[in-house]
C-alpha atoms as a PDB file:
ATOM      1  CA  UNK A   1     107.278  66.394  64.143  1.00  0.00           C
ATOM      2  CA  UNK A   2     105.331  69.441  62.802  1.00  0.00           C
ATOM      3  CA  UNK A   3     106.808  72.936  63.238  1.00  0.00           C
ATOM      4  CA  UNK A   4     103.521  75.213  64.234  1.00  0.00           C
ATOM      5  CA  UNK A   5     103.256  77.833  61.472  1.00  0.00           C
ATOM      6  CA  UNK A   6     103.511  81.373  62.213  1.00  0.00           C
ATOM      7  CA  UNK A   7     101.304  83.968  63.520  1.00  0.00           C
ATOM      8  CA  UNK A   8      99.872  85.804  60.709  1.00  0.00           C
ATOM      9  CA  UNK A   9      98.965  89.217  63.275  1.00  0.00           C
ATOM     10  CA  UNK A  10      97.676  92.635  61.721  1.00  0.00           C
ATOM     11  CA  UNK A  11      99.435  94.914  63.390  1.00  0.00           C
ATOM     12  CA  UNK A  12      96.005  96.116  65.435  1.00  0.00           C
ATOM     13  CA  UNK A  13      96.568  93.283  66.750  1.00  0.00           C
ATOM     14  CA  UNK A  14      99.761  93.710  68.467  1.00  0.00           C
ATOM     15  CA  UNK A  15      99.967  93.603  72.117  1.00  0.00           C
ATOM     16  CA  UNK A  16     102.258  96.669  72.361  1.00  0.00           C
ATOM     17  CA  UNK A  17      99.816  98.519  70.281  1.00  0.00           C
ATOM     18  CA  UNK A  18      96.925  97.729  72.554  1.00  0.00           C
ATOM     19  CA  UNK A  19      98.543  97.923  75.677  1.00  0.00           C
ATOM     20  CA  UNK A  20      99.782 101.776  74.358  1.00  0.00           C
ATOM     21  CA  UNK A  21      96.588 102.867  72.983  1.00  0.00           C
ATOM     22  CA  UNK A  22      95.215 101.778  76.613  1.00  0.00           C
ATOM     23  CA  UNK A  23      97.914 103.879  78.066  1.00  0.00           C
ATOM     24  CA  UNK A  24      97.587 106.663  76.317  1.00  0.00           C
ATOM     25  CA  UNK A  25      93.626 106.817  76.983  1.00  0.00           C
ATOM     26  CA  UNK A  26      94.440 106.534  80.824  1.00  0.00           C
ATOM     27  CA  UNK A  27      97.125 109.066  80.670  1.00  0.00           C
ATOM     28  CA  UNK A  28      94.910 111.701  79.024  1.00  0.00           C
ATOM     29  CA  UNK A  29      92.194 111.167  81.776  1.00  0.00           C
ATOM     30  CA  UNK A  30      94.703 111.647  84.857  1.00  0.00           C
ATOM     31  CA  UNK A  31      96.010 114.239  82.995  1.00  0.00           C
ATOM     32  CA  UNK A  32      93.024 116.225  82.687  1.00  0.00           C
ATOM     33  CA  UNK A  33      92.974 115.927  86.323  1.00  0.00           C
ATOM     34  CA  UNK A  34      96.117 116.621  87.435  1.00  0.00           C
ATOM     35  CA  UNK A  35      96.594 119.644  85.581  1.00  0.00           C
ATOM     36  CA  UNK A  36      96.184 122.356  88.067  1.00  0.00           C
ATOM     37  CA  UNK A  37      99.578 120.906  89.509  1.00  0.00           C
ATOM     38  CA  UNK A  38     101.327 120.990  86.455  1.00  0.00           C
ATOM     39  CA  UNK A  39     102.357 117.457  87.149  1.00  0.00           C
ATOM     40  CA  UNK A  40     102.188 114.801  84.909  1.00  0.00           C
ATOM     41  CA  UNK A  41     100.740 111.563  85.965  1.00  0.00           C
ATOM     42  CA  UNK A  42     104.153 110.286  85.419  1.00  0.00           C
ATOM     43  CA  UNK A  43     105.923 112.945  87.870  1.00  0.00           C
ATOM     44  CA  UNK A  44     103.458 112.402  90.603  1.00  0.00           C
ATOM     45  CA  UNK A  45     104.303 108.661  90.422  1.00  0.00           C
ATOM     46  CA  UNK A  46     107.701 109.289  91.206  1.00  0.00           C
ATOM     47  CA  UNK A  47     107.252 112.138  93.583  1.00  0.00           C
ATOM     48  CA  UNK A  48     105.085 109.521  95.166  1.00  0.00           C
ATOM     49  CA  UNK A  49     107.626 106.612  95.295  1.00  0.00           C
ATOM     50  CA  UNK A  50     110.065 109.222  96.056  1.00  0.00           C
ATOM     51  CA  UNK A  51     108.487 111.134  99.020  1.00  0.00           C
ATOM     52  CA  UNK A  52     107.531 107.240 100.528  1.00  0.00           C
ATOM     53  CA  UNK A  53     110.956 105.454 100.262  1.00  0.00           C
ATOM     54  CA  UNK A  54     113.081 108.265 101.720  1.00  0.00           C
ATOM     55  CA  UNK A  55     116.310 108.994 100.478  1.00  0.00           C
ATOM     56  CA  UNK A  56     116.326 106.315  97.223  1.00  0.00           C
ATOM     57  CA  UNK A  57     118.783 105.843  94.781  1.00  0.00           C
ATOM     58  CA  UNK A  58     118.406 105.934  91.007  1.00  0.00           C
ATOM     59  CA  UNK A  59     119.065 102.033  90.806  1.00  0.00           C
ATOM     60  CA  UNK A  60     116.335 101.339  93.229  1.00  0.00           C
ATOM     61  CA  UNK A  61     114.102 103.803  92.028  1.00  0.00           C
ATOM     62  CA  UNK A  62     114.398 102.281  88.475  1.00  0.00           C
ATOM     63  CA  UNK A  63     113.844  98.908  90.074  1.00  0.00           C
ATOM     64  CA  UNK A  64     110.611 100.216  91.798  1.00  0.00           C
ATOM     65  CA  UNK A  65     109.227 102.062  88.899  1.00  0.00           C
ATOM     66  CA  UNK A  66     110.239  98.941  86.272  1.00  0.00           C
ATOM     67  CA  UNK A  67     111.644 101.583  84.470  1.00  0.00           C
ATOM     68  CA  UNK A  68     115.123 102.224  82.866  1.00  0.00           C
ATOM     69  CA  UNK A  69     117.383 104.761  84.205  1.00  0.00           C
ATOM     70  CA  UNK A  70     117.474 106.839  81.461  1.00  0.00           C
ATOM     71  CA  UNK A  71     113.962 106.941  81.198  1.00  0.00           C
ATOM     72  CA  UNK A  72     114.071 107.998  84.637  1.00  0.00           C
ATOM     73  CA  UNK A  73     116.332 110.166  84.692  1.00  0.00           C
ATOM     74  CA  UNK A  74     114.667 112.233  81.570  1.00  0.00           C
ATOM     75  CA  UNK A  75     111.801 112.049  83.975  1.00  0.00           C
ATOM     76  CA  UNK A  76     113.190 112.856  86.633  1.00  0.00           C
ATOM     77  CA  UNK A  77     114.585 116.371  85.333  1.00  0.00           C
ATOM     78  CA  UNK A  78     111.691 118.841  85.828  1.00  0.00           C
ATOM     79  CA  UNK A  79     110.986 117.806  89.054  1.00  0.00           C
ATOM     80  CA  UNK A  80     114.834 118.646  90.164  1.00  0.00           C
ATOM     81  CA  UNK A  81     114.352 121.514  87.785  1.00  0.00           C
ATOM     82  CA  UNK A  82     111.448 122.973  89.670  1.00  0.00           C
ATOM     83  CA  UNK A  83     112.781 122.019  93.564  1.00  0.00           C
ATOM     84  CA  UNK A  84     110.327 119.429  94.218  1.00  0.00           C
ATOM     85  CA  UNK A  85     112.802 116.829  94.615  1.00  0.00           C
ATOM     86  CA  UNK A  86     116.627 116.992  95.230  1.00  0.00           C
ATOM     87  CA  UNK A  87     119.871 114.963  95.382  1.00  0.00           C
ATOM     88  CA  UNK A  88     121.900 114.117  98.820  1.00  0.00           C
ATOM     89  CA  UNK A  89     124.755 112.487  99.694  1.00  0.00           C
ATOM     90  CA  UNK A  90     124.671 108.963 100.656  1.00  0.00           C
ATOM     91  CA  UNK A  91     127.182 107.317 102.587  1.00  0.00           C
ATOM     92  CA  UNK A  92     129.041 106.245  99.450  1.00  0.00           C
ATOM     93  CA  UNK A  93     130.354 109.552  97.504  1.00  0.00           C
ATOM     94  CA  UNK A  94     129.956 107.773  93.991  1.00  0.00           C
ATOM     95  CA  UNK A  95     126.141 107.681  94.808  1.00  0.00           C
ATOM     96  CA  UNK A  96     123.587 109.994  95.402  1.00  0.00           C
ATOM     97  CA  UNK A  97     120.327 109.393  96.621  1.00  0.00           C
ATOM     98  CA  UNK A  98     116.784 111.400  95.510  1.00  0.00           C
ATOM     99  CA  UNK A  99     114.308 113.073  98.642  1.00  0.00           C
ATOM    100  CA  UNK A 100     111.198 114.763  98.109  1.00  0.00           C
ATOM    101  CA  UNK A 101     111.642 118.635  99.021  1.00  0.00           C
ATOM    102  CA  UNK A 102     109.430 120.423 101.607  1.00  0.00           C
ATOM    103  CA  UNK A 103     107.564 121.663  98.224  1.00  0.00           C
ATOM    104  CA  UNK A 104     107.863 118.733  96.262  1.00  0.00           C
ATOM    105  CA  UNK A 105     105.817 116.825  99.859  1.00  0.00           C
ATOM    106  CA  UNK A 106     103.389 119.834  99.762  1.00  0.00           C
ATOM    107  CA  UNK A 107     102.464 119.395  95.658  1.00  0.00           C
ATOM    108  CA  UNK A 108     102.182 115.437  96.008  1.00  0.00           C
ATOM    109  CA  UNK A 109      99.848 116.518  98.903  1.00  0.00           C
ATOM    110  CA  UNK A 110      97.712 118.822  96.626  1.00  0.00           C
ATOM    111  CA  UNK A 111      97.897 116.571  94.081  1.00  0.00           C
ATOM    112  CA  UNK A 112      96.944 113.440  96.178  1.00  0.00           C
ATOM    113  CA  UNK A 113      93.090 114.022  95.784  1.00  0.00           C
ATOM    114  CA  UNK A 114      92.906 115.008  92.374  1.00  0.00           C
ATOM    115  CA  UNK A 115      94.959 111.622  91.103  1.00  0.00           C
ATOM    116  CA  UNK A 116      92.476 109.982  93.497  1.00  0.00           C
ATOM    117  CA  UNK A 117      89.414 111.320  91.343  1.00  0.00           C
ATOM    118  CA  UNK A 118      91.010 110.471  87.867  1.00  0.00           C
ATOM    119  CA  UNK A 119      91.777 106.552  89.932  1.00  0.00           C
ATOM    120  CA  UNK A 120      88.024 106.529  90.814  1.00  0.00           C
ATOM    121  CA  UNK A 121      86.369 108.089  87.744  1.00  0.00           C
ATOM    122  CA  UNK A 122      88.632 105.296  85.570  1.00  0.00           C
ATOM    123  CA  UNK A 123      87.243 102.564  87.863  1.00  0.00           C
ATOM    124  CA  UNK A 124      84.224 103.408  87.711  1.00  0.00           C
ATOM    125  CA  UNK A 125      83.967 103.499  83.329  1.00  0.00           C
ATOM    126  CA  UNK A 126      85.738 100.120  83.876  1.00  0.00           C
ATOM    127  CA  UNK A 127      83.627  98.494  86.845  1.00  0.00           C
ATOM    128  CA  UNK A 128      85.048  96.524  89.800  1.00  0.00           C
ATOM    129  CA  UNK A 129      85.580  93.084  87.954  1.00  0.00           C
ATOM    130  CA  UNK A 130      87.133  94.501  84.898  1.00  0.00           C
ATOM    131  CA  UNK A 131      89.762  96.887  87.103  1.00  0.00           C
ATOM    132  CA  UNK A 132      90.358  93.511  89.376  1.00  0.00           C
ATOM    133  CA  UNK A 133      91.060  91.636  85.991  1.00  0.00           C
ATOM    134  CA  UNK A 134      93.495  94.074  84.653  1.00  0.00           C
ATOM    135  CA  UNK A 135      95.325  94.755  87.441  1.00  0.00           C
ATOM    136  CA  UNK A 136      96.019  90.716  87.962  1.00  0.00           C
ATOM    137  CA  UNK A 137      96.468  90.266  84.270  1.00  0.00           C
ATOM    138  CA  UNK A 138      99.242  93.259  84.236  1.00  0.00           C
ATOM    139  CA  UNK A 139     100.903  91.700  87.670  1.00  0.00           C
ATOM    140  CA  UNK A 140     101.197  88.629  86.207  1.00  0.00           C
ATOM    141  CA  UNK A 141     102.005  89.613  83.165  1.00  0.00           C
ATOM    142  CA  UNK A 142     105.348  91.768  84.817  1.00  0.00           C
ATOM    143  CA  UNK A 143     106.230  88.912  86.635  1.00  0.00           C
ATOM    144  CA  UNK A 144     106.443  86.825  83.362  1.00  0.00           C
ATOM    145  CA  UNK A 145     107.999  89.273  80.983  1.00  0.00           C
ATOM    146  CA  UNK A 146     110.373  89.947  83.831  1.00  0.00           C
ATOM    147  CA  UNK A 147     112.291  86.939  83.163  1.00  0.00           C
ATOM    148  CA  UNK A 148     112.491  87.938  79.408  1.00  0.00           C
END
């Protein structure tokens, strides 16, 4: 039996590279519309995840996100910086649980319709098939690197 030979990849060709450099594009685009917040697309993510769940702990957070809590957390620091989210006690002393601040509610407000023009001006360079495509190739392709 044969062993298959290896890939011989440039690295343009890497998947991490690609997926990045498609990252990065998208970032800069919501960026340039969420600027009048001051939020970064990544910030309004969580004060969006953060503001639906409730009080949420880090651990479920990072779960939700697919994220790892030090990532999060590094993330998280502005936005407990500037008051839009806060820490409160949970049942269990050891752990503390996130909520979205009357502000931090009020900013993911503002912000709500100027991440939904940077969501619709993306679709629309991409087209309805391609956006369907990517988003089932990327849900699929979490749900198989998830066992990695």
């Amino acid at each position: 039996m044969s062993v298959p030979a290896p890939l011989r990849l440039s690295p343009a060709e890497c998947t991490c590279f690609r997926i990045r450099s498609a990252a990065r594009r998208v970032t800069a685009i919501y960026s340039q519309h969420m600027a009048p917040t001051g939020l970064k697309i990544s910030q309004f993510s969580l004060l969006g995840f953060i503001a639906a769940e409730g009080p949420v702990s880090i651990g479920r957070l990072s779960e939700l996100l697919a994220t790892d809590r030090t990532t999060l957390t590094r993330n998280l620091k502005p936005l407990l910086i500037d008051g839009l989210v806060e820490r409160s006690s949970s049942g269990d002393k050891r752990r503390h649980e996130l909520v979205a601040t009357p502000a931090g509610r009020a900013l993911f407000k503002r912000a709500l319709p100027l991440w939904a023009n940077a969501e619709q001006e993306v679709r629309a360079a991409m087209g309805s098939k391609l956006t369907a495509d990517l988003h089932g190739a990327l849900d699929q392709s979490m749900e198989r690197l998830a066992t990695l």
